[in-house]
N, C-alpha and C. Protein backbone atom coordinates (compact mmCIF):
# COMPACT_ATOMS: atom_id res chain seq x y z
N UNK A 1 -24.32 23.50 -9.04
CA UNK A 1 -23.85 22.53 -10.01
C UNK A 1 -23.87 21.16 -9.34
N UNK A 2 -24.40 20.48 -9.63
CA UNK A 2 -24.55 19.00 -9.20
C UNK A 2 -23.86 17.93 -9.78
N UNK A 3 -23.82 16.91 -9.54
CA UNK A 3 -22.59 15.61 -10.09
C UNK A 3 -23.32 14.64 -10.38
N UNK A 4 -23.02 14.51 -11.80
CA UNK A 4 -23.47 13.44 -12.56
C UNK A 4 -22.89 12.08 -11.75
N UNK A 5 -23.59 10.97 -12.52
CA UNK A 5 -23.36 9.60 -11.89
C UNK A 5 -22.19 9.15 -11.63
N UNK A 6 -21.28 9.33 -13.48
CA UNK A 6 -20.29 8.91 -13.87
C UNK A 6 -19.18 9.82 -12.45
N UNK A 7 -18.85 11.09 -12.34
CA UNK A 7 -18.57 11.58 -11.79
C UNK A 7 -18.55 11.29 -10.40
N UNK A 8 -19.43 10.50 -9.73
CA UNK A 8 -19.80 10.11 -8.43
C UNK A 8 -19.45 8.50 -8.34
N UNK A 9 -19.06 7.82 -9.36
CA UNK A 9 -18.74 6.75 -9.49
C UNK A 9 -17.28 6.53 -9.57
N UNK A 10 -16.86 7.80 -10.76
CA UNK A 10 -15.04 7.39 -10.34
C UNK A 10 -14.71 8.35 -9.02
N UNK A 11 -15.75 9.52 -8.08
CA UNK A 11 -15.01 9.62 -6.88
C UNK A 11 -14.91 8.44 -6.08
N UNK A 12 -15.88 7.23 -5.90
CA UNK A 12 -15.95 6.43 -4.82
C UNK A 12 -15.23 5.28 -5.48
N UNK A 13 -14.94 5.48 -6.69
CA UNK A 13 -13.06 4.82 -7.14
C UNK A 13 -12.20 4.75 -6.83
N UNK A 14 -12.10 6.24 -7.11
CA UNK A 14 -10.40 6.41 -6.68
C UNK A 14 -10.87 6.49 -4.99
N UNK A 15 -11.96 6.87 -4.58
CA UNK A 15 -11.57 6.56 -2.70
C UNK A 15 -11.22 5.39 -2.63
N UNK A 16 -12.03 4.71 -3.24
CA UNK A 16 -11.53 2.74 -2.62
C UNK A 16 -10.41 2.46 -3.40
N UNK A 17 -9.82 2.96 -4.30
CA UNK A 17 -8.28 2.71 -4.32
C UNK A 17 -7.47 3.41 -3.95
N UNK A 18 -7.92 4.48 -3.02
CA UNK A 18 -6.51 5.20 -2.66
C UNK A 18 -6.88 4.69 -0.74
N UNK A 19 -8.03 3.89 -0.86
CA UNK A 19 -7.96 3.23 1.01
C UNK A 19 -7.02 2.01 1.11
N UNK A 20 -7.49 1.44 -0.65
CA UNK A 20 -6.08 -0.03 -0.81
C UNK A 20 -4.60 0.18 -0.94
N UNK A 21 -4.29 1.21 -1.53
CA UNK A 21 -3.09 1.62 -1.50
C UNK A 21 -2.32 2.15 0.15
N UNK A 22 -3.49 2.18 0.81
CA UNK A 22 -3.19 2.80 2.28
C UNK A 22 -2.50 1.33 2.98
N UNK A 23 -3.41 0.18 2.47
CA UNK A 23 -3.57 -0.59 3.26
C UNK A 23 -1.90 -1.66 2.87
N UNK A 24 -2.51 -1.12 1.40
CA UNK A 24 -0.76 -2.02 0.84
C UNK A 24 0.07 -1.84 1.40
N UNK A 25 0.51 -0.53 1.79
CA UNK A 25 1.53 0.37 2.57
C UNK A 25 2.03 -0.34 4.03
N UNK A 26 0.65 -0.48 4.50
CA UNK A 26 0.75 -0.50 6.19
C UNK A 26 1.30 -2.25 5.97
N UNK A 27 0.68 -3.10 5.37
CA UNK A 27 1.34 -4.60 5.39
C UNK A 27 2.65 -4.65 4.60
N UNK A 28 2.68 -3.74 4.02
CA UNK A 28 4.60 -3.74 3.28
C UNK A 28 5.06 -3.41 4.85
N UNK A 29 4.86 -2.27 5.76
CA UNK A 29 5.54 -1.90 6.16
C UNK A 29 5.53 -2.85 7.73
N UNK A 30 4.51 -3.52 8.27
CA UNK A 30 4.58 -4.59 8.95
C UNK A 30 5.36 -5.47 8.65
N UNK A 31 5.67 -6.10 7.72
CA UNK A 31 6.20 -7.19 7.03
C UNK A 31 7.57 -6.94 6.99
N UNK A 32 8.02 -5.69 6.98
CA UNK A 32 9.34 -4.89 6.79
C UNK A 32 9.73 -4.70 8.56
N UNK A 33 8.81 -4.85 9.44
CA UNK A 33 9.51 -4.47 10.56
C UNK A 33 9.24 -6.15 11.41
N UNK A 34 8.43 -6.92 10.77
CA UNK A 34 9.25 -8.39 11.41
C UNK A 34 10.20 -8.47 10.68
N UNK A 35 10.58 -8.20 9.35
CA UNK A 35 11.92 -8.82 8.86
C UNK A 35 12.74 -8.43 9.71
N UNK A 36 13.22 -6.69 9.73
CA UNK A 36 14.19 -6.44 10.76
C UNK A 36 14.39 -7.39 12.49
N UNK A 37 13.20 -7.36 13.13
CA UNK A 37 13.32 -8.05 13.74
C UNK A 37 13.79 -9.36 13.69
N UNK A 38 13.69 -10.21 12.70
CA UNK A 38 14.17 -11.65 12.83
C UNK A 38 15.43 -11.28 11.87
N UNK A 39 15.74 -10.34 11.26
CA UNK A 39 17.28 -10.42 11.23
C UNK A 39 18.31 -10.28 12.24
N UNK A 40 17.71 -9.07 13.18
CA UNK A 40 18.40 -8.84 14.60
C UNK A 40 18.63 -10.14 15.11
N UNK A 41 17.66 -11.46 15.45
CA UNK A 41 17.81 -12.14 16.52
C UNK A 41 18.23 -13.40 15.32
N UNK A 42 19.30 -13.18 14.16
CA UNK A 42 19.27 -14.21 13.60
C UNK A 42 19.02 -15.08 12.63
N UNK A 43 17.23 -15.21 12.55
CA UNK A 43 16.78 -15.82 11.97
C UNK A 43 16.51 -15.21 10.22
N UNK A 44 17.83 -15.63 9.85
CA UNK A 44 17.56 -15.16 8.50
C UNK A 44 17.09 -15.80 7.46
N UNK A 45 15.94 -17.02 7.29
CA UNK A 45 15.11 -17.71 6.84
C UNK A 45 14.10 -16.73 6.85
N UNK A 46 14.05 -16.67 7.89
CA UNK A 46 12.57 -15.81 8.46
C UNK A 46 12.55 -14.42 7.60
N UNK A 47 13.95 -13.93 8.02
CA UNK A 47 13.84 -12.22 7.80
C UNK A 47 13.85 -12.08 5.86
N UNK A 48 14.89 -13.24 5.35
CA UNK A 48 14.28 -13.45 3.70
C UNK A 48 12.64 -12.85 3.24
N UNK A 49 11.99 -13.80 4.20
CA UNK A 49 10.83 -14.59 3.77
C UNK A 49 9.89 -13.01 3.85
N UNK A 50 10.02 -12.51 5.18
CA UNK A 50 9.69 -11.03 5.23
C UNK A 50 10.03 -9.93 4.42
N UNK A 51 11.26 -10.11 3.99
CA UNK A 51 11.81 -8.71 3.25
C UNK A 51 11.06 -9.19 2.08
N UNK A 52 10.51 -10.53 1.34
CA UNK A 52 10.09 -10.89 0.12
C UNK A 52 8.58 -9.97 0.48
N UNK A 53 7.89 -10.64 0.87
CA UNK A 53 6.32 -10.23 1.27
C UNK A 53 6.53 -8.29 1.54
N UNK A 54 7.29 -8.16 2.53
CA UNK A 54 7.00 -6.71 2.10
C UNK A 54 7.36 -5.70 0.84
N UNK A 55 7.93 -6.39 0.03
CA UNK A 55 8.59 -6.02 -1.32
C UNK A 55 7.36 -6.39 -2.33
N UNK A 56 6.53 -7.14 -1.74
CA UNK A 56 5.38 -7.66 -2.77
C UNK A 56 4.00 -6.92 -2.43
N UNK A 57 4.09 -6.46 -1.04
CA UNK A 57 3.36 -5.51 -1.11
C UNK A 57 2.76 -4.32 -1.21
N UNK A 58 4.71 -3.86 -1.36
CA UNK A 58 5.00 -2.14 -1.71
C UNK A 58 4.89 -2.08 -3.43
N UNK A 59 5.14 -3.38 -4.16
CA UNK A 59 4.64 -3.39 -5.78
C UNK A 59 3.41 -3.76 -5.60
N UNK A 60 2.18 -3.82 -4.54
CA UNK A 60 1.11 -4.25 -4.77
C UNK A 60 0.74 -2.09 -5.19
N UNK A 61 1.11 -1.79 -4.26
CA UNK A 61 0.64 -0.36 -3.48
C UNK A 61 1.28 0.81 -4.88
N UNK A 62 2.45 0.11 -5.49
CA UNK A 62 2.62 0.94 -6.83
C UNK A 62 2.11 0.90 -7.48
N UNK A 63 1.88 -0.13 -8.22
CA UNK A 63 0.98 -0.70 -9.36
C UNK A 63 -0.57 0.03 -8.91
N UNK A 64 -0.86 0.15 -7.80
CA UNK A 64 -2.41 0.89 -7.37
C UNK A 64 -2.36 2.21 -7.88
N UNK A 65 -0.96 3.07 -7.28
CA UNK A 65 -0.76 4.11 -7.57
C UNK A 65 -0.91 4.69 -8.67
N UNK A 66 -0.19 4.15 -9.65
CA UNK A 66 0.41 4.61 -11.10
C UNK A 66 -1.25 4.17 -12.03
N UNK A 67 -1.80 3.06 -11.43
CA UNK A 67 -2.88 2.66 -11.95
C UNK A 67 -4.41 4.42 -12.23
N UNK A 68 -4.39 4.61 -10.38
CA UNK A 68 -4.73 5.63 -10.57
C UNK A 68 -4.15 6.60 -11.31
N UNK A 69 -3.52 7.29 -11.19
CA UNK A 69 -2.61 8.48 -11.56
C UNK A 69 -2.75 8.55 -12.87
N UNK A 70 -2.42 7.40 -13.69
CA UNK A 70 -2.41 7.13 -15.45
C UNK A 70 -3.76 7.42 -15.84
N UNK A 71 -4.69 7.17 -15.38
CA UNK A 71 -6.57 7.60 -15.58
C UNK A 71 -6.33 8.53 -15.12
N UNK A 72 -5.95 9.47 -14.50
CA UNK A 72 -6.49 11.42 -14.60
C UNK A 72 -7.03 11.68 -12.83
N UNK A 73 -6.56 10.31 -12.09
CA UNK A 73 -6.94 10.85 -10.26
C UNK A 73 -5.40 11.30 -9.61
N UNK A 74 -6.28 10.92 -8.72
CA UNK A 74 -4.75 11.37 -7.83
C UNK A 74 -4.84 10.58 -6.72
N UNK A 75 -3.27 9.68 -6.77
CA UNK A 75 -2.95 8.52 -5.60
C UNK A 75 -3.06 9.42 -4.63
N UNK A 76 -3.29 9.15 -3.50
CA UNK A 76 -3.33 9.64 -1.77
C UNK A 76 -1.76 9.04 -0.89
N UNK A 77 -1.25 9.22 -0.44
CA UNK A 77 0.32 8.63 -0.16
C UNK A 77 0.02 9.02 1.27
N UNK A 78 -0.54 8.63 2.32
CA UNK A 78 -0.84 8.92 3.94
C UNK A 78 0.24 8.45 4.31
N UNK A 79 0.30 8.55 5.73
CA UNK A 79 0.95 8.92 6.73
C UNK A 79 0.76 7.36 7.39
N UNK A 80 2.07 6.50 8.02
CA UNK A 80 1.88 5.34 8.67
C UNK A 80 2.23 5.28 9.86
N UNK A 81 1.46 4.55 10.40
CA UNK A 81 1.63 4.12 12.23
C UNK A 81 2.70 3.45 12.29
N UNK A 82 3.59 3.84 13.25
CA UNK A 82 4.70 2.55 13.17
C UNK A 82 4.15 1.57 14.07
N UNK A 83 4.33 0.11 13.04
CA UNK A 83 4.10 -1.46 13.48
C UNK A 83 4.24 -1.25 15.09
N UNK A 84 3.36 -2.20 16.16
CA UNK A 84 3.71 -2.46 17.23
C UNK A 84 4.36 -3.71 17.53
């Protein structure tokens, strides 16, 4: 049984949106571990400004999700490196 176009077109779909949703993840979650950091030492301008951006990028990474999911794929939810 072989795979039509259409079929080969929404797999390399949902791959490239479930690699963006990977990626949303990893900069929410960077963004989430300078905030902590500049709350520790203080700077709570800073750590605001961080907790905003990673909050904007964990609704970037939903909105991907649900996007897929609502069309008939399936979001990928991996596994993250913790920030260095």
């Amino acid at each position: 049984h072989g795979f039509d176009q259409s079929e080969i077109d929404h797999n390399s779909c949902e791959k490239a949106l479930n690699n963006q949703i990977r990626i949303e993840a990893e900069s929410s979650q960077v963004y989430l571990s300078m905030a902590s950091w500049a709350e520790v030492k203080g700077l709570e301008g800073v750590a605001g400004f961080m907790y905003g951006h990673s909050d904007e990028e964990r609704m970037h990474m939903l909105k991907l999700v649900k996007y897929v999911n609502e069309r008939g794929g399936h979001a990928q939810i991996s596994d993250l490196k913790a920030p260095e």
